[in-house]
N, C-alpha and C. Protein backbone atom coordinates (compact mmCIF):
# COMPACT_ATOMS: atom_id res chain seq x y z
N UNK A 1 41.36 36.14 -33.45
CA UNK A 1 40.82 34.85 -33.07
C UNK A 1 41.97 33.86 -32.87
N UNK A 2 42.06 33.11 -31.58
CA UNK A 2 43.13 32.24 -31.34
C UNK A 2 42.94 31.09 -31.70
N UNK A 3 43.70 30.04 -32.02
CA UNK A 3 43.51 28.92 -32.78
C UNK A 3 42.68 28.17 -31.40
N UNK A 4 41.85 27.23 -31.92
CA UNK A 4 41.24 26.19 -31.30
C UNK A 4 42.28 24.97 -30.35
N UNK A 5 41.64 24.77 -29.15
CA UNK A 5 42.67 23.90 -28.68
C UNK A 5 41.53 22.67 -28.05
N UNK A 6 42.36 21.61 -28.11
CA UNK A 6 42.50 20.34 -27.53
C UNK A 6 42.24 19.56 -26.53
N UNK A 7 41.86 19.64 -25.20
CA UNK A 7 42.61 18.87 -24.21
C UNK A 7 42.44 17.38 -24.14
N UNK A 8 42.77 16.52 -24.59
CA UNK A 8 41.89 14.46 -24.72
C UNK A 8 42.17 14.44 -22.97
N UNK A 9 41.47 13.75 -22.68
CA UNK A 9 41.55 12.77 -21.45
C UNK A 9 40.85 11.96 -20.85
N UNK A 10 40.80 10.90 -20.28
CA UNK A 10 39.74 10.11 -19.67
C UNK A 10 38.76 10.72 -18.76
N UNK A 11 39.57 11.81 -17.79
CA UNK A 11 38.72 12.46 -16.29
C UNK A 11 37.42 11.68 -16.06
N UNK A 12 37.92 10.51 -15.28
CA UNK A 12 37.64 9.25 -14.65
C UNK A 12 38.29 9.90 -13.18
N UNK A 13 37.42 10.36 -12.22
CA UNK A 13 37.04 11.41 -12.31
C UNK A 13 38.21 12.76 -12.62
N UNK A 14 37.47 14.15 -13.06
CA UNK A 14 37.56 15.51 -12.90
C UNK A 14 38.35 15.57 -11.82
N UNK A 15 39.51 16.17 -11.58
CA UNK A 15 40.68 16.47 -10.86
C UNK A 15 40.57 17.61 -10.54
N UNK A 16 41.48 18.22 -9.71
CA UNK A 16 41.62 20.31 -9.43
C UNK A 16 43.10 20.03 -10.26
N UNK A 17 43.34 18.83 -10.43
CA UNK A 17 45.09 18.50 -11.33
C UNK A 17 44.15 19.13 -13.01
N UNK A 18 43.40 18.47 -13.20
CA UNK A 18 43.10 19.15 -14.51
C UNK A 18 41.97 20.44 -14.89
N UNK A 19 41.36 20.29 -13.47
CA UNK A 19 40.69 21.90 -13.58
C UNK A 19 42.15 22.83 -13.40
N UNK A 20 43.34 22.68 -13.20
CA UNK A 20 44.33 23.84 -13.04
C UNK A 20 45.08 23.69 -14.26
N UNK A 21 45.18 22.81 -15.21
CA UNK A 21 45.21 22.68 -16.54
C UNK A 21 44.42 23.43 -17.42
N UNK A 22 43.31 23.08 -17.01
CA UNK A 22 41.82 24.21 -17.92
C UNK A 22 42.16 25.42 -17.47
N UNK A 23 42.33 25.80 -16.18
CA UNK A 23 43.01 27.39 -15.83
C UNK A 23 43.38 28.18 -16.94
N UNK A 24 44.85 27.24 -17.14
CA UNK A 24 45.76 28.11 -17.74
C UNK A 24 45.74 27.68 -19.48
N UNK A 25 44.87 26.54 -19.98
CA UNK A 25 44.52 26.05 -21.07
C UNK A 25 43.50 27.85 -21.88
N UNK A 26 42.70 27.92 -20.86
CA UNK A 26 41.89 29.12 -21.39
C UNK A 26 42.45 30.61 -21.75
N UNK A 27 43.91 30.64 -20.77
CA UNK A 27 44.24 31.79 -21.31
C UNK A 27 45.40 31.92 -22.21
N UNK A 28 45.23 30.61 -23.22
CA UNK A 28 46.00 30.57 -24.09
C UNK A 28 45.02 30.40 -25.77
N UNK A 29 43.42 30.37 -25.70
CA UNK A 29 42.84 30.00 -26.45
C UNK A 29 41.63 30.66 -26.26
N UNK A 30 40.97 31.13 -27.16
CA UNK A 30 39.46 31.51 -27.07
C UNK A 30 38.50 30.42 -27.00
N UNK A 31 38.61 29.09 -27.56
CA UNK A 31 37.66 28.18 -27.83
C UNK A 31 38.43 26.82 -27.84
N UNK A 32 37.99 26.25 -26.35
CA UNK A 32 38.85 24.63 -25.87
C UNK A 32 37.73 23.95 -25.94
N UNK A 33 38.32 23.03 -26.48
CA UNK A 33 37.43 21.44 -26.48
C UNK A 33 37.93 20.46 -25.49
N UNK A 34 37.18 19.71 -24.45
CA UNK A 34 38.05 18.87 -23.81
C UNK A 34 37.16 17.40 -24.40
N UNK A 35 37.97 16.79 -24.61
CA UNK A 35 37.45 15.56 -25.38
C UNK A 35 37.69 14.49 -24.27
N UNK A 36 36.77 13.87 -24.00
CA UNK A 36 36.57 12.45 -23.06
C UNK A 36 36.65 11.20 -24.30
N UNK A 37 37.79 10.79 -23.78
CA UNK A 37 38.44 9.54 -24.84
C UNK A 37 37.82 8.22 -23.69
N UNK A 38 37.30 7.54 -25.33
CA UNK A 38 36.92 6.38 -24.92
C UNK A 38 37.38 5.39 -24.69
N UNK A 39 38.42 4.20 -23.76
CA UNK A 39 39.35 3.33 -24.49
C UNK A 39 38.31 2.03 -24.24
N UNK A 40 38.44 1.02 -25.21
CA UNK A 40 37.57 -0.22 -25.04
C UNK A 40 37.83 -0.90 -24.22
N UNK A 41 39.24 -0.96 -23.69
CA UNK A 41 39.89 -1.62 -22.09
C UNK A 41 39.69 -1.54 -21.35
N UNK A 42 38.60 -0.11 -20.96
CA UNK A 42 39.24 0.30 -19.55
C UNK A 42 37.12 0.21 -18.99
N UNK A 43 37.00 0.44 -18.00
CA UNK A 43 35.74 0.63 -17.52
C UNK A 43 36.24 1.46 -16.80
N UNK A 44 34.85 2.46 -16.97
CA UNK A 44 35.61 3.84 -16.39
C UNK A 44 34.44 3.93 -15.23
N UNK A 45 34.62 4.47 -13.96
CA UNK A 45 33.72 4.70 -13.14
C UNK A 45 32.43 5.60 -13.28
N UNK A 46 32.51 6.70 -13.84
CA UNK A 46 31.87 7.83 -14.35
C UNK A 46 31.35 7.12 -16.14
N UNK A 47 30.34 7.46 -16.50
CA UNK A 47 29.68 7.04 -18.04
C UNK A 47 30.20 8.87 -18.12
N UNK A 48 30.37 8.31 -19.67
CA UNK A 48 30.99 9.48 -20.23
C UNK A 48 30.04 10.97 -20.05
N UNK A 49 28.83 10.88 -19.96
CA UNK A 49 27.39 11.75 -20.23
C UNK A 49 28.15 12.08 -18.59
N UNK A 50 28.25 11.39 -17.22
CA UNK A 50 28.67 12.16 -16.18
C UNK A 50 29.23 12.92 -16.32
N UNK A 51 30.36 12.47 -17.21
CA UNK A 51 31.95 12.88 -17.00
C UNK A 51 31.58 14.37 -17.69
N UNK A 52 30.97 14.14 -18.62
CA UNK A 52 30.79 15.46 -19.44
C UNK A 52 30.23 16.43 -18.76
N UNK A 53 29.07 16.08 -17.55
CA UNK A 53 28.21 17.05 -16.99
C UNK A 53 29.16 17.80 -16.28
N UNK A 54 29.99 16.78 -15.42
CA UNK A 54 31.06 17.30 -14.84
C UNK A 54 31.88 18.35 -15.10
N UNK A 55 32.40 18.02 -15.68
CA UNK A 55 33.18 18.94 -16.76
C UNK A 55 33.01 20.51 -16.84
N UNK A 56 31.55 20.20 -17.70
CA UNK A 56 30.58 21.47 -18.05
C UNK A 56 30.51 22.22 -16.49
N UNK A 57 30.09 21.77 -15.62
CA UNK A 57 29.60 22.06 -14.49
C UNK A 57 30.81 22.84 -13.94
N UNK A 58 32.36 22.45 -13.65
CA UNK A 58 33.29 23.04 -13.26
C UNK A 58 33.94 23.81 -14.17
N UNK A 59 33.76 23.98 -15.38
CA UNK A 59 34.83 24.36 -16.26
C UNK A 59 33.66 25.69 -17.00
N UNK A 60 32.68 25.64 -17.30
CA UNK A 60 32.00 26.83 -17.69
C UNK A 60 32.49 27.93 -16.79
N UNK A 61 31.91 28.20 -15.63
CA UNK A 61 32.66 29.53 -15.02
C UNK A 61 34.13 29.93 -15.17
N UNK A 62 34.80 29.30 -15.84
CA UNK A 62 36.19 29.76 -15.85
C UNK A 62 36.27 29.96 -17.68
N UNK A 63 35.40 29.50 -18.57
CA UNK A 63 35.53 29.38 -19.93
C UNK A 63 34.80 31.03 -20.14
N UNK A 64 33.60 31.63 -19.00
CA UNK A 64 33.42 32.16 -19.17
C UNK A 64 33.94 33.50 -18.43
N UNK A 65 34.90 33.15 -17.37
CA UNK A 65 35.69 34.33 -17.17
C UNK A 65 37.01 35.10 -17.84
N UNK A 66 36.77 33.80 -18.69
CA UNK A 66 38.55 34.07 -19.33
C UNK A 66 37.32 34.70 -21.08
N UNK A 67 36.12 34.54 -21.20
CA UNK A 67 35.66 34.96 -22.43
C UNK A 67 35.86 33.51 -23.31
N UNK A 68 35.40 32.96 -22.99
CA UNK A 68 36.43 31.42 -23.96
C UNK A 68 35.13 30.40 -24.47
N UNK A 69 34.76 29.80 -25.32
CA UNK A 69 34.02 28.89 -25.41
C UNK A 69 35.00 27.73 -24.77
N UNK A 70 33.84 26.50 -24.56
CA UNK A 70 33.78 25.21 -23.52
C UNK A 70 33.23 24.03 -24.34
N UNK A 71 33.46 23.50 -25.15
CA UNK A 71 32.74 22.62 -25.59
C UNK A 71 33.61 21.08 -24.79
N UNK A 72 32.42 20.04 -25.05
CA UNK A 72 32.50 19.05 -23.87
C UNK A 72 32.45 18.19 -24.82
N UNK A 73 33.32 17.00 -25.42
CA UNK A 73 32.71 15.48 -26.55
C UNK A 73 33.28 14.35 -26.33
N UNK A 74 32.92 13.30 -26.79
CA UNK A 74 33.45 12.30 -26.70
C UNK A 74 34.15 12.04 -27.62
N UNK A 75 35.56 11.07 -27.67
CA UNK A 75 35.96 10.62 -29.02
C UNK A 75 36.29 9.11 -28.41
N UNK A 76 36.54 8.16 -29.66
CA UNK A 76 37.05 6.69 -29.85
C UNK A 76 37.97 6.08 -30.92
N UNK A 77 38.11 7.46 -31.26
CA UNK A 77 39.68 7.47 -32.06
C UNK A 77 41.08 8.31 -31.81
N UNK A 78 42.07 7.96 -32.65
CA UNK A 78 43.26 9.05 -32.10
C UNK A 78 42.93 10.24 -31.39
N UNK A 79 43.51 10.40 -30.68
CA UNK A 79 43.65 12.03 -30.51
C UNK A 79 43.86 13.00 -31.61
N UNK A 80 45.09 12.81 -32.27
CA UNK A 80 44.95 14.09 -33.52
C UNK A 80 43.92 13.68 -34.55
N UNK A 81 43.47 12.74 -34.48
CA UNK A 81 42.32 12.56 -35.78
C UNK A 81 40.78 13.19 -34.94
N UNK A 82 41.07 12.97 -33.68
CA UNK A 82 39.93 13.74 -33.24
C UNK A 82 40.50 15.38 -32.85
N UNK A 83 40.93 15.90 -32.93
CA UNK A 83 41.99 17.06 -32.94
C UNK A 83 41.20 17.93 -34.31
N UNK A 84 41.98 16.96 -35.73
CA UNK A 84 41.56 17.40 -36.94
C UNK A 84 39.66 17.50 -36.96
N UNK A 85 39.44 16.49 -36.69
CA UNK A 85 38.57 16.81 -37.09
C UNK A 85 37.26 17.47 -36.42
N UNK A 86 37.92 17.87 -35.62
CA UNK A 86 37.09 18.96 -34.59
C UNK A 86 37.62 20.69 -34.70
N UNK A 87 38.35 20.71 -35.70
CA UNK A 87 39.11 21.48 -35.90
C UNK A 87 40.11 22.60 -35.42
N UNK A 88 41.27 22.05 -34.49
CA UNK A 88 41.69 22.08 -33.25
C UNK A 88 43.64 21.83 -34.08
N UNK A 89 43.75 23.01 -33.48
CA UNK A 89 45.47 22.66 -34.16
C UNK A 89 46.14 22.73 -32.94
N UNK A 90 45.96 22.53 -31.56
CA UNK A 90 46.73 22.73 -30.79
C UNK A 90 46.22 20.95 -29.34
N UNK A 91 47.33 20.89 -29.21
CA UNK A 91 46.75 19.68 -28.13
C UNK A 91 47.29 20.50 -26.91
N UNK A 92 46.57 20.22 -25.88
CA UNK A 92 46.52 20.34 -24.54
C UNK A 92 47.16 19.33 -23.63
N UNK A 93 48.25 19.45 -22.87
CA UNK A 93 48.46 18.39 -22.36
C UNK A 93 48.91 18.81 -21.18
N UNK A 94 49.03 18.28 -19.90
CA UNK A 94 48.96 18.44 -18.52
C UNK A 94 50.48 17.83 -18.12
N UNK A 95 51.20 18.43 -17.62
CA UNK A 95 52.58 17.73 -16.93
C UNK A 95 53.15 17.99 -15.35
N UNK A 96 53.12 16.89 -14.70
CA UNK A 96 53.03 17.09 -13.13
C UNK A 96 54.96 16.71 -12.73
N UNK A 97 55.53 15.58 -13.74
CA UNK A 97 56.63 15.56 -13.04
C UNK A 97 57.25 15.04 -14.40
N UNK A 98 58.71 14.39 -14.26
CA UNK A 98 59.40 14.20 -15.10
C UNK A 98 58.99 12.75 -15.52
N UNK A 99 57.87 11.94 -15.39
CA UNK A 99 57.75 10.72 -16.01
C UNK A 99 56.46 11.23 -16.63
N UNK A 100 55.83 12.10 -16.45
CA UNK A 100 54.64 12.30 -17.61
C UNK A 100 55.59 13.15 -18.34
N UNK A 101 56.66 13.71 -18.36
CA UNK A 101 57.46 14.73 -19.38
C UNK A 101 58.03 13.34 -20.28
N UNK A 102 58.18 12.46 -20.13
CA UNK A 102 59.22 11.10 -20.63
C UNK A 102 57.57 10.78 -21.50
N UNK A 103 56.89 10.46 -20.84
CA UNK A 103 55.50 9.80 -22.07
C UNK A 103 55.41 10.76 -22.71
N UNK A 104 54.74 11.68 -22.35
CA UNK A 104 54.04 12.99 -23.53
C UNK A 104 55.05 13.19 -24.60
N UNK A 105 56.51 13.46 -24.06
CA UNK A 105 57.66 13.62 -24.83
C UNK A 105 57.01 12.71 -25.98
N UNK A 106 56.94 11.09 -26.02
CA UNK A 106 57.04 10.40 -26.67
C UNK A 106 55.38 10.41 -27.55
N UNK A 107 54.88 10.68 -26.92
CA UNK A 107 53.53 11.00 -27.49
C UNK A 107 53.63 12.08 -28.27
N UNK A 108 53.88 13.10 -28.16
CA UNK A 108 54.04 13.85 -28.97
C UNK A 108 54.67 14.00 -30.26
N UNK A 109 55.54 13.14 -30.54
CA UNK A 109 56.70 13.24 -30.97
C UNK A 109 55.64 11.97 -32.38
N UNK A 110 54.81 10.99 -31.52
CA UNK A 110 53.97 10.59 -32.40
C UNK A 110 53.06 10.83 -32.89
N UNK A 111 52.16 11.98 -32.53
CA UNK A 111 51.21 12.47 -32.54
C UNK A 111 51.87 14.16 -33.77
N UNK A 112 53.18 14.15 -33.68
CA UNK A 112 53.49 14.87 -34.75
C UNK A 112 53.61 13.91 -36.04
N UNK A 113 54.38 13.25 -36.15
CA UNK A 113 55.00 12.42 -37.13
C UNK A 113 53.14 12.19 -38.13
N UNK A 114 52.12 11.73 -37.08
CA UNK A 114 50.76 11.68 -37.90
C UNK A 114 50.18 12.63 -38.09
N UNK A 115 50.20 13.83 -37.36
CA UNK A 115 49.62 15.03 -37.92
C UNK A 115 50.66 16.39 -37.63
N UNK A 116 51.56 16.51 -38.45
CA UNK A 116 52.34 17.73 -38.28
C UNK A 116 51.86 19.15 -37.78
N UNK A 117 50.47 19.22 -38.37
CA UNK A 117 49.69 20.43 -38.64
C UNK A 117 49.33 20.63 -36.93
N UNK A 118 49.07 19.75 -36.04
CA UNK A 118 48.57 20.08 -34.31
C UNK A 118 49.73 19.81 -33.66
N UNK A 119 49.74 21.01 -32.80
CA UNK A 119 51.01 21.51 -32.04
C UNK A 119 50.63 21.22 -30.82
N UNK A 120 51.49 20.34 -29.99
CA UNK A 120 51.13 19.42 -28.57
C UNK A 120 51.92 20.73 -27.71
N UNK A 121 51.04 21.34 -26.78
CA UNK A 121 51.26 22.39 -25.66
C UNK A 121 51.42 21.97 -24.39
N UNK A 122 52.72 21.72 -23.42
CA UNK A 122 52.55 21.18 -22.30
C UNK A 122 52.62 22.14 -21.68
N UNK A 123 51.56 22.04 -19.99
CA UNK A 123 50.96 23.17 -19.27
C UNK A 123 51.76 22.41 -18.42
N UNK A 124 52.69 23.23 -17.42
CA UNK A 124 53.59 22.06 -16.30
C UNK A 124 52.13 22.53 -15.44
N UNK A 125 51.67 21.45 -14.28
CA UNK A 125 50.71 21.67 -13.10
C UNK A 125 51.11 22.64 -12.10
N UNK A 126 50.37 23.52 -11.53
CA UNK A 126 50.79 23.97 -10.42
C UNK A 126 51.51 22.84 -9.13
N UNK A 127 52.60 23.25 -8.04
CA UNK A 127 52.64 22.62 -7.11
C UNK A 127 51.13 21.81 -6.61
N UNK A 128 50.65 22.68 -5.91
CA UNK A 128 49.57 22.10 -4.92
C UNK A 128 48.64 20.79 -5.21
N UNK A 129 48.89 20.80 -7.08
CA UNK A 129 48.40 20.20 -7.51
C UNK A 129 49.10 19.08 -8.05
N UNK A 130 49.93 18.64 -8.17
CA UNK A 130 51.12 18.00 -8.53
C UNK A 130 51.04 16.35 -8.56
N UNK A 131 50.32 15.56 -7.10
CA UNK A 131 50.75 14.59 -6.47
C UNK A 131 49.19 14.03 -6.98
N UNK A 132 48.02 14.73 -7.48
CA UNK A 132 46.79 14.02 -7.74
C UNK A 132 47.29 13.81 -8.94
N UNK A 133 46.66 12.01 -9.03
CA UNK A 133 45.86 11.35 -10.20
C UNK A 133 44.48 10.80 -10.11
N UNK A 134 43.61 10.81 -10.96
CA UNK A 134 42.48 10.18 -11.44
C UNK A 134 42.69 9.04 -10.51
N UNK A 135 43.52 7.78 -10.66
CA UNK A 135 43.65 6.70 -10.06
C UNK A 135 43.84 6.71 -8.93
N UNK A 136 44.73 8.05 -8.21
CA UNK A 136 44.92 7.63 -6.41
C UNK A 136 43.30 8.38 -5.85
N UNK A 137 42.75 8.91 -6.53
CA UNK A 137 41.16 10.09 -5.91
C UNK A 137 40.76 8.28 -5.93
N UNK A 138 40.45 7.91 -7.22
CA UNK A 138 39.39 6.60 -7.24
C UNK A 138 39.65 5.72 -6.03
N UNK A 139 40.96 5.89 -6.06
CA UNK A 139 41.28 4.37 -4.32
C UNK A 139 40.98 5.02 -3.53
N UNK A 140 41.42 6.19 -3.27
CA UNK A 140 41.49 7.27 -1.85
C UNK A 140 39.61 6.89 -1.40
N UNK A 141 38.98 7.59 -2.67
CA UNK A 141 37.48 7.49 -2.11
C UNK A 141 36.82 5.63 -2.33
N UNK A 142 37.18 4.96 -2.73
CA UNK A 142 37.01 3.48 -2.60
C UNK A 142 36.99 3.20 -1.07
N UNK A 143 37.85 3.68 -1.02
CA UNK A 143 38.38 3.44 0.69
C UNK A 143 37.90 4.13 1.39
N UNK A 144 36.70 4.92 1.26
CA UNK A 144 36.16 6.04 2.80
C UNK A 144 37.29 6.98 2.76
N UNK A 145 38.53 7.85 2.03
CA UNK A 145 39.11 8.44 2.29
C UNK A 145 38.50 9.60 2.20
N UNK A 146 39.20 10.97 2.63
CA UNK A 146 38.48 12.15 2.25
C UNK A 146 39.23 12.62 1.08
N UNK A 147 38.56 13.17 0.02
CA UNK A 147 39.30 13.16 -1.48
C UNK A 147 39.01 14.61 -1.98
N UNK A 148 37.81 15.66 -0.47
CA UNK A 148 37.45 16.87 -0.95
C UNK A 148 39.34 17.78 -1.17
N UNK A 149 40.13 17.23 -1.13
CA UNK A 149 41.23 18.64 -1.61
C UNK A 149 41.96 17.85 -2.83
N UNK A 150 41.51 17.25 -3.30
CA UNK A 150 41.86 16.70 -4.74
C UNK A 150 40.64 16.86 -6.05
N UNK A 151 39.92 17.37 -5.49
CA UNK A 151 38.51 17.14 -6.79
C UNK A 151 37.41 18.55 -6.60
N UNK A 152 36.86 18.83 -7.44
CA UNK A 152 35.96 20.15 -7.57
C UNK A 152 34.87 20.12 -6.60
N UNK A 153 34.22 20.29 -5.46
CA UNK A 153 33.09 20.12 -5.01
C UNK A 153 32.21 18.88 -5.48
N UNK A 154 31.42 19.38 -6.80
CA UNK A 154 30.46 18.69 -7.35
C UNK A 154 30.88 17.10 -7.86
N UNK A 155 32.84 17.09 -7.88
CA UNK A 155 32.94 15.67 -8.04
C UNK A 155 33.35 15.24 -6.84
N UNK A 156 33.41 15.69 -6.16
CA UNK A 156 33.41 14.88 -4.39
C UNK A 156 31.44 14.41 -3.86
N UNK A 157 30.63 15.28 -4.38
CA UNK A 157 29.71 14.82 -4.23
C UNK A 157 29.36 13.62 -5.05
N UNK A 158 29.42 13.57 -6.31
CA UNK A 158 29.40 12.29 -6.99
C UNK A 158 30.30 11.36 -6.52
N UNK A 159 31.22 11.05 -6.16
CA UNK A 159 32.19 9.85 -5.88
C UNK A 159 31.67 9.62 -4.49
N UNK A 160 31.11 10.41 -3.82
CA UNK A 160 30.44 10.19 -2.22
C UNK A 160 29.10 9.12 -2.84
N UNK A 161 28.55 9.43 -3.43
CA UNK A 161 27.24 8.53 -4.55
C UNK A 161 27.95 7.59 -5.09
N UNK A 162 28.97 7.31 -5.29
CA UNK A 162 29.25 6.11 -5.58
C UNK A 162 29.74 5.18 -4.84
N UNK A 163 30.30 6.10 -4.08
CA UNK A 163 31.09 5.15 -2.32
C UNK A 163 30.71 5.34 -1.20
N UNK A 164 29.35 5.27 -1.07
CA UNK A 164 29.07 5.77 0.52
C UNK A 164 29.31 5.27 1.35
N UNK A 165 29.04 5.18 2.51
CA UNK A 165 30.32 4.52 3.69
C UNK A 165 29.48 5.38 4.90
């Protein structure tokens, strides 16, 4: 049995940047949690219950090709305190270039110092996938752009429901 893993993130929306994260997240773990973090700052486009359907919706067929449980939650605290107490010794984390290697670096490095016991795993992104964020899909489709080679099917249909044009 492989230790339990991690992934926190907003997915405001669901990316193919972090469905190719979940890829390779599953064949390092039997049983991933991806936790939809709440921040009180931010208004997120998607209500978390989307975000989650979402999720579920793209990420089951691959949880279940790799043999893997999928669980989907919300948290509104730390990451490693939601880590611990979901019982999860490994964090998941996604790295596209050398300025998310400079944060996470530093995140990590805090996220040890408070919980020694969860081990922060960086997955570098595939190329193809590299240049998407959450934030350029949200403008791209704000704007009538076409955003189907950045996002899973089912979240190009939702962001079309939110931006029709």
């Amino acid at each position: 049995m492989s230790p339990t893993a991690f992934y926190p993130g907003s997915f405001d929306p669901l990316t193919n940047g972090h469905l190719d994260v979940l890829r390779h997240a599953f064949r390092l773990t039997d049983r991933l949690i991806v936790g939809i973090g709440a921040q009180p700052s931010k208004t997120p486009m998607f209500s978390v219950e989307e975000r989650a359907e979402l999720i579920r919706d793209v990420a089951s067929p691959l949880a279940e090709a790799a043999g893997a449980t999928l669980e989907v939650v919300a948290f509104d605290d730390l990451v490693v305190f939601a880590a611990r107490r979901l019982g999860a010794s490994i964090l998941i984390r996604g790295l596209r270039d050398g300025t998310d290697l400079d944060y996470e670096m530093q995140m990590a490095g805090m996220n040890e110092a408070m919980a020694p016991d969860v081990l922060t795993v960086f997955l570098p992104s595939s190329p193809m996938v590299r240049p998407i964020t959450a934030t350029l899909v949200r403008q791209i489709a704000s704007m009538g752009g076409d955003i189907t080679g950045f996002v899973p099917p089912s979240v190009a249909r939702k962001l079309r429901q939110k931006f029709p044009r």
